[in-house]
Protein backbone atom coordinates (compact mmCIF):
# COMPACT_ATOMS: atom_id res chain seq x y z
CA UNK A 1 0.75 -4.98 18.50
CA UNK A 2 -1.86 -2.00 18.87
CA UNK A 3 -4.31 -2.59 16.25
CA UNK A 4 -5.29 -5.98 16.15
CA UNK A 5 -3.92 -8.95 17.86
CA UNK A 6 -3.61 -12.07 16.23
CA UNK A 7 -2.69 -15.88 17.53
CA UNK A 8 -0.39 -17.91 16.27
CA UNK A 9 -3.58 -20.67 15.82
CA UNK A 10 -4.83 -18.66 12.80
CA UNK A 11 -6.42 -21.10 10.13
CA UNK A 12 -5.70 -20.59 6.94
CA UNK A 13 -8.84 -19.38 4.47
CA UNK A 14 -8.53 -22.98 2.39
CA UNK A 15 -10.78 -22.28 -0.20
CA UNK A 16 -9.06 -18.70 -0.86
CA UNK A 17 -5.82 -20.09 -0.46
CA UNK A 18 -6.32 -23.14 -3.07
CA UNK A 19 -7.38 -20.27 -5.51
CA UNK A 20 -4.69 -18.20 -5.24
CA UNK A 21 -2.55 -21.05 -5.14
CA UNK A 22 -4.03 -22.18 -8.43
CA UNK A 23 -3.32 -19.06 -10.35
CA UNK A 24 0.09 -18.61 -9.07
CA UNK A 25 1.58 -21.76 -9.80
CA UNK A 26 5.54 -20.94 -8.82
CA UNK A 27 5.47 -17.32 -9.10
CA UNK A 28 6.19 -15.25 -6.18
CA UNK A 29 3.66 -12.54 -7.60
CA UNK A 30 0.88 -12.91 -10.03
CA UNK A 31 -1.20 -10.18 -11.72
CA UNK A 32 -4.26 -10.82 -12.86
CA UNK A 33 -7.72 -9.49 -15.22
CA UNK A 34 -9.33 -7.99 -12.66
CA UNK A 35 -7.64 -4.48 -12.59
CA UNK A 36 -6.24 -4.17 -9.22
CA UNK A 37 -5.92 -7.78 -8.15
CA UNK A 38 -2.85 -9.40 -7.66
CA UNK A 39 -1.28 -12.62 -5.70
CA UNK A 40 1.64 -13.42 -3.99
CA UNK A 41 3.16 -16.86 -2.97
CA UNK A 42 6.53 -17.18 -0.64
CA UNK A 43 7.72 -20.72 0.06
CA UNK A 44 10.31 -19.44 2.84
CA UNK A 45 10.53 -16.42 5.48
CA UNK A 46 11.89 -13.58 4.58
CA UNK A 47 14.16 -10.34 6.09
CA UNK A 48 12.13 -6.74 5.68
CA UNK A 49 12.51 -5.56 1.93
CA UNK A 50 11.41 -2.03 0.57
CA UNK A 51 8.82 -1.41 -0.64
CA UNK A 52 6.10 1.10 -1.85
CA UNK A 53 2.96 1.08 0.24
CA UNK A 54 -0.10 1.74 -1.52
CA UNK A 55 -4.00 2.69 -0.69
CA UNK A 56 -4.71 -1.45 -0.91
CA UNK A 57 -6.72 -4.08 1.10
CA UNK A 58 -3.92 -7.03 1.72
CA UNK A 59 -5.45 -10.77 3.18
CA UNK A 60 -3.44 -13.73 3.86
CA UNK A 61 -4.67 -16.91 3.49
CA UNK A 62 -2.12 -18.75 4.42
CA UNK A 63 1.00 -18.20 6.44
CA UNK A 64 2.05 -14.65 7.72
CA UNK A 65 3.57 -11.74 6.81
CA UNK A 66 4.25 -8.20 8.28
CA UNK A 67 4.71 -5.01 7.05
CA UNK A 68 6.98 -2.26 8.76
CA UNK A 69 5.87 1.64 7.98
CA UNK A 70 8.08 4.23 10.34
CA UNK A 71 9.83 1.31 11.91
CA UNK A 72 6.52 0.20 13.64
CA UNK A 73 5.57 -3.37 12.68
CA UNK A 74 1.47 -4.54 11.41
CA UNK A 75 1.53 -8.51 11.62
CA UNK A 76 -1.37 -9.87 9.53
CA UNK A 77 -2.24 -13.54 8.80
CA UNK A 78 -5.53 -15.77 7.93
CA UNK A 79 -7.15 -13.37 11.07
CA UNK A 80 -6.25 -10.17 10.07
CA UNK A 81 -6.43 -7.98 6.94
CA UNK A 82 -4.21 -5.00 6.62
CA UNK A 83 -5.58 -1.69 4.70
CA UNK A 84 -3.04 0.77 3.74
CA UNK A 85 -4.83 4.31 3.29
CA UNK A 86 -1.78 6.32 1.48
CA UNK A 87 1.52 5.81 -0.42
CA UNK A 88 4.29 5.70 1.54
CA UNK A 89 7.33 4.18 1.89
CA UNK A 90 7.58 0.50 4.32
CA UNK A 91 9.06 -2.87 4.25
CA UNK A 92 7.44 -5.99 3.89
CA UNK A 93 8.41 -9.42 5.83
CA UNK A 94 7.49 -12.62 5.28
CA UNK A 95 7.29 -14.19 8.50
CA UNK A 96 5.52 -17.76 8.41
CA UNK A 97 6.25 -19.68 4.89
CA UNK A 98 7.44 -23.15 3.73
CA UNK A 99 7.43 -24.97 0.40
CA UNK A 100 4.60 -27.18 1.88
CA UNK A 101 2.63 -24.78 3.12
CA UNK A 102 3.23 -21.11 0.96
CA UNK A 103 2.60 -17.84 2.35
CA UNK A 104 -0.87 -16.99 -0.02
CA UNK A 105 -2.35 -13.79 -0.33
CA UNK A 106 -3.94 -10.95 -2.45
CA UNK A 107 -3.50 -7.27 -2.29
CA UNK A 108 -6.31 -5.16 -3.85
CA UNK A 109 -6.12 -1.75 -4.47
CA UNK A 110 -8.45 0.76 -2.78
CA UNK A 111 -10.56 2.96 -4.44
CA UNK A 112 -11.14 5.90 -3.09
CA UNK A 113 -13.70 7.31 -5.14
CA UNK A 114 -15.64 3.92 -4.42
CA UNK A 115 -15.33 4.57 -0.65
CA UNK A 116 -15.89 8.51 -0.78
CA UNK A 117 -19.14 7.79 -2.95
CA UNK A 118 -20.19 5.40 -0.19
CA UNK A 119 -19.66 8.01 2.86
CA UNK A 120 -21.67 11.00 0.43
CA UNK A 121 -24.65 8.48 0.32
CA UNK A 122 -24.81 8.24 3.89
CA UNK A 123 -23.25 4.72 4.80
CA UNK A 124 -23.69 4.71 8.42
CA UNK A 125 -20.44 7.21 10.27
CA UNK A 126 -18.69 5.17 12.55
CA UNK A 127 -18.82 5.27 16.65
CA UNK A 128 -16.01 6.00 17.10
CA UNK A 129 -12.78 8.35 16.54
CA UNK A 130 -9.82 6.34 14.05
CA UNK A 131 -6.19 6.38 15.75
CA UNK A 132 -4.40 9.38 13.26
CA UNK A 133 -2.21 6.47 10.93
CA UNK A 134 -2.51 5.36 7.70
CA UNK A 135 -1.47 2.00 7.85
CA UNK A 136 -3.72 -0.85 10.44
CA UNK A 137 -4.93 -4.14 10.93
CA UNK A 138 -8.62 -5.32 11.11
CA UNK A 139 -10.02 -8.70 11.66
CA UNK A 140 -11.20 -10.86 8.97
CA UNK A 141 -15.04 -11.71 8.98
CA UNK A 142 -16.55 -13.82 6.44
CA UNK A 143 -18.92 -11.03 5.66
CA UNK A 144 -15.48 -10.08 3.58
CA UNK A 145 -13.78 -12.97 2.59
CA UNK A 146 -16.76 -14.61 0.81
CA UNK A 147 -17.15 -11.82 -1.37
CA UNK A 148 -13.19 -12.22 -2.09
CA UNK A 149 -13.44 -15.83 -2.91
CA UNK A 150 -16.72 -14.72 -5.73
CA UNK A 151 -13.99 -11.79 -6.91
CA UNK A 152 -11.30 -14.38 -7.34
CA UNK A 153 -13.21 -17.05 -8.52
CA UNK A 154 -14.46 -15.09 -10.97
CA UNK A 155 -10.76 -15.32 -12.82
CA UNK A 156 -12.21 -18.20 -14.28
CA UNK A 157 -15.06 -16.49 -15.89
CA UNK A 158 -13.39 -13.37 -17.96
CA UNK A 159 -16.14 -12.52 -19.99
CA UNK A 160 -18.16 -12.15 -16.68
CA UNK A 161 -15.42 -9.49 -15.42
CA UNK A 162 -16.80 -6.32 -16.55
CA UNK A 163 -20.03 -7.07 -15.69
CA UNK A 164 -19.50 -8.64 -12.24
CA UNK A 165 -16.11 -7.72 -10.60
CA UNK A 166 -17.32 -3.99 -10.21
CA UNK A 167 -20.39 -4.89 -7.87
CA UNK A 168 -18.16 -7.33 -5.39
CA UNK A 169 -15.50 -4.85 -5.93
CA UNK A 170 -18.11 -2.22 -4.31
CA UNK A 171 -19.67 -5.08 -2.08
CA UNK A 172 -15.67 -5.41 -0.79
CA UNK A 173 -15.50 -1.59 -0.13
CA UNK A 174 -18.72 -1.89 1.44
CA UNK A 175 -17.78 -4.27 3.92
CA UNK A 176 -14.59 -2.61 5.08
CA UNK A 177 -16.78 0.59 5.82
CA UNK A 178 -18.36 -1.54 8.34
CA UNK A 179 -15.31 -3.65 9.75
CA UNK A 180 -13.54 -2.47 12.68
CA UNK A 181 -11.08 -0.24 10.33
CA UNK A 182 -14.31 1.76 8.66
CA UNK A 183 -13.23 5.16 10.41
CA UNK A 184 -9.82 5.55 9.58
CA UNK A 185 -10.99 4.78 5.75
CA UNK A 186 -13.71 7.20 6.36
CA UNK A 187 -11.17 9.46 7.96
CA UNK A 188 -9.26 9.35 4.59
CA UNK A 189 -12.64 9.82 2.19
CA UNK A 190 -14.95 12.10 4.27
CA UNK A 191 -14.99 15.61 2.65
CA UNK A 192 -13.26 18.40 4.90
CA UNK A 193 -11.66 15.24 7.19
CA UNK A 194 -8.20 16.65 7.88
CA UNK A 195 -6.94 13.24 6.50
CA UNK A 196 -8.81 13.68 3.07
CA UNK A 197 -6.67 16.84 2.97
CA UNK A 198 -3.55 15.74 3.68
CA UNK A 199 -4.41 12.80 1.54
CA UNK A 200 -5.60 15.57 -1.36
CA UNK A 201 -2.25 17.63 -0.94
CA UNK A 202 0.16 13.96 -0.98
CA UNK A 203 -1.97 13.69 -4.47
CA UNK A 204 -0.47 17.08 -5.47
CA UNK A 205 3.03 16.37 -4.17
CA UNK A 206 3.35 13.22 -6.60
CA UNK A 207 2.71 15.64 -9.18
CA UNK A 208 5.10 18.14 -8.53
CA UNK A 209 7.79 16.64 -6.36
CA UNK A 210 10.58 18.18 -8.67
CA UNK A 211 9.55 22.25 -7.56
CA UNK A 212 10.93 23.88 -4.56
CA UNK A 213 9.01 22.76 -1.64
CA UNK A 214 8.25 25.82 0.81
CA UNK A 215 5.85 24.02 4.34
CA UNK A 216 4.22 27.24 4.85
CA UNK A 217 2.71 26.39 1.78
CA UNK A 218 1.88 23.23 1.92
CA UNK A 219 -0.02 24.15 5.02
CA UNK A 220 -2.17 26.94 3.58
CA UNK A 221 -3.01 24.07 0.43
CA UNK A 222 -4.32 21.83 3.36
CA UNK A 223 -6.08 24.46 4.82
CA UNK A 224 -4.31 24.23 8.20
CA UNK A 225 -1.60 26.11 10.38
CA UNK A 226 1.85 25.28 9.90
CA UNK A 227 2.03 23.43 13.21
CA UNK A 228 -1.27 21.47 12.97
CA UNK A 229 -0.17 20.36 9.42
CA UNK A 230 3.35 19.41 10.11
CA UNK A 231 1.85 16.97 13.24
CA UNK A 232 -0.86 15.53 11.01
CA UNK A 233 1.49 15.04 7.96
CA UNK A 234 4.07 13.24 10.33
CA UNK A 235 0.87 11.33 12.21
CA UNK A 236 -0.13 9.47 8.72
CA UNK A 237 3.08 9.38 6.53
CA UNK A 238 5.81 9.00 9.38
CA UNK A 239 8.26 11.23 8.14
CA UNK A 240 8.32 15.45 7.63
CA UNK A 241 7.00 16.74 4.21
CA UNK A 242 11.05 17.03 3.31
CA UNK A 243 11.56 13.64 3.53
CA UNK A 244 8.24 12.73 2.03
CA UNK A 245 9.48 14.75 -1.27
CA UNK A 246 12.49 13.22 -1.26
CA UNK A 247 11.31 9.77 -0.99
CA UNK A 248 9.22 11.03 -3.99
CA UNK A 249 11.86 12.23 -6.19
CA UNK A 250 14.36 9.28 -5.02
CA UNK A 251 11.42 6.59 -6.72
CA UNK A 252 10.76 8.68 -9.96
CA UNK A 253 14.85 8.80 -10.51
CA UNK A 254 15.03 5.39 -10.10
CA UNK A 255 11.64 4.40 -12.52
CA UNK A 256 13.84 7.01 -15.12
CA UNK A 257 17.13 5.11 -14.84
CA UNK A 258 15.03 1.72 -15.06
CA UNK A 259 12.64 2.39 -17.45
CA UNK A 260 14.23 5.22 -19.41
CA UNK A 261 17.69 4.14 -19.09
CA UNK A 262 18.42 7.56 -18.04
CA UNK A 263 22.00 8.11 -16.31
CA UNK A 264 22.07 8.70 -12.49
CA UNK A 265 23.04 12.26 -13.56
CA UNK A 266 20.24 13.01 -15.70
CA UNK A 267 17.52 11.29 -13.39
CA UNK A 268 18.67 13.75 -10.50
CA UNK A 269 18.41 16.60 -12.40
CA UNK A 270 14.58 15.54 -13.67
CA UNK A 271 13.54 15.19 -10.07
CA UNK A 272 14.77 18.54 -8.83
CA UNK A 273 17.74 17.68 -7.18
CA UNK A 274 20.75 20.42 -8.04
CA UNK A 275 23.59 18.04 -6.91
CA UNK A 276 24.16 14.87 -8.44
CA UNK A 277 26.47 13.95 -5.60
CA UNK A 278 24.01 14.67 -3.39
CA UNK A 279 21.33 12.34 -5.17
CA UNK A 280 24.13 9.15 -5.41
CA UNK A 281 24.32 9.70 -1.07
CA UNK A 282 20.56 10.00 -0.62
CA UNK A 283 19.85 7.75 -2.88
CA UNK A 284 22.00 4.85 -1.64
CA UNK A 285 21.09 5.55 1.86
CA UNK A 286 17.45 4.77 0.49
CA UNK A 287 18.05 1.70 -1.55
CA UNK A 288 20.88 0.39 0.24
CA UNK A 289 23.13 0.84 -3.21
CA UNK A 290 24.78 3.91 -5.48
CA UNK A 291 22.08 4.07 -8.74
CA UNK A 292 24.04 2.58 -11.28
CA UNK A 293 24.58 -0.51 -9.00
CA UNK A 294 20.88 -0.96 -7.93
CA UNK A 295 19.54 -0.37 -11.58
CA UNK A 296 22.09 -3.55 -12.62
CA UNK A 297 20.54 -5.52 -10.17
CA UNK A 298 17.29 -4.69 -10.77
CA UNK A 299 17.50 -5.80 -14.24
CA UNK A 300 19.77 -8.74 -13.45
CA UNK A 301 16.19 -10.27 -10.60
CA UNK A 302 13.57 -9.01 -13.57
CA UNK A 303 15.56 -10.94 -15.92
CA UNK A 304 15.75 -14.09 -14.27
């Protein structure tokens, strides 16, 4: 564990966690008014499921969990928070849960304007250099969970929401700056950071993953030689921009066949692929089943 160690006498955040508790009743994940903010509950451990990592603050406030991003594991319980600074594929693990005593957190999503606003007005730089990932652990102060127990205890004032949630929202941002993990967020929100340019160009590739995808290029849109980018883009996403794009088109084909009841066929054509033999092999090697499979039992969990 590189980033942040953490014991196994963690205490659990009670107030937080009999809040989020509250709200989620028996769900396993609850969304909720404040846009951004959502809970999740586990009452037993779990093995490593895919998932999509997003730009997100995630606290537990009771029990553990860990997340796994390029097969390297980021433990994080009632001592640690984990930020994620890009989307990217990982898997997530519940690791300490029971039905007496729930695994309870909240993941809220980053903004990055918020944070990139912050840095232009001068927030204090950090000290020091952040390690070149994208994905970490910091340790939980109560200079940030208090204002996360005001955001989430403001659930049970909604007319207060518009008016409140986006100062603690920015007092939340705030804080991080300062923790332990402020320079790799300022890494990712600093203008001319190589970070905020590979982050700028992964922006561009979730808008057109379907074209042709040439490196060379790619490297003179980040502003970098082909070598430098290729070791910075593997640094914070974990895989080569190939595999990033295919990861990319993989997730839109399988939103189409889900959402737009597209056929496997179809889907693979949207996304770019040429093949749609290709697309069923790369696609179960992914998701761990051939498309028309996984979409059944996708809709077979959502509806039960």
């Amino acid at each position: 564990m590189t980033d942040h160690e953490t014991s196994h006498g963690h205490a659990p955040h009670d107030k937080l966690a009999t809040m989020i508790q509250a709200w989620s009743g028996t769900s396993e994940n609850v969304s909720t008014a404040i846009e951004g903010l959502s809970f999740f509950r586990r009452t037993r451990p779990t093995e490593p499921d895919l998932c999509l990592v997003e730009p997100a603050l995630l606290v537990v406030a009771q029990g553990a969990k860990q997340m796994f991003v390029g097969g390297a594991p980021h433990r994080y319980d009632p001592s640690g928070f984990l930020i994620t600074s890009l989307e990217i594929p990982g898997q997530t693990q519940i690791i300490e849960a029971s039905p007496d005593k729930p695994c309870l957190g909240l993941v809220m999503r980053l903004d990055q304007r918020m944070l990139a606003e912050m840095v232009a007005r001068n927030v204090t730089p950090p000290r020091h250099r952040a390690e070149r990932s994208s994905v970490a652990v910091g340790a939980v102060t109560p200079e940030l969970i208090s204002p996360l127990e005001r955001l989430v205890a403001l659930l049970d004032e909604p007319g207060a929401i518009p008016v409140l949630a986006p100062l603690i929202l920015q007092e939340i941002h705030y804080r991080l700056l300062l923790s332990d993990q402020g320079a790799r967020l300022w890494s990712f929100v600093a203008a001319g950071n190589p970070n905020q340019r590979i982050l700028a160009l992964l922006n561009w590739m979730k808008l057109n993953y379907a074209a042709p995808l040439r490196v060379e290029e790619l490297a003179e849109r980040a502003q970098m030689s082909p070598s430098t980018f290729h070791q910075h883009f593997r640094d914070l996403t974990t895989m080569s921009p190939l595999k990033y794009q295919k990861w990319l088109r993989l997730n839109e084909a399988r939103q189409l066949m889900l959402n737009d009841h597209l056929d496997a066929a179809s889907a693979s054509y949207r996304v770019g692929y040429e093949s749609p033999s290709q697309f069923s092999r790369e696609y179960s090697r992914l998701f761990g089943n051939p498309p028309k499979r996984d979409i059944d039992q996708l809709r077979l969990e959502v509806a039960h």
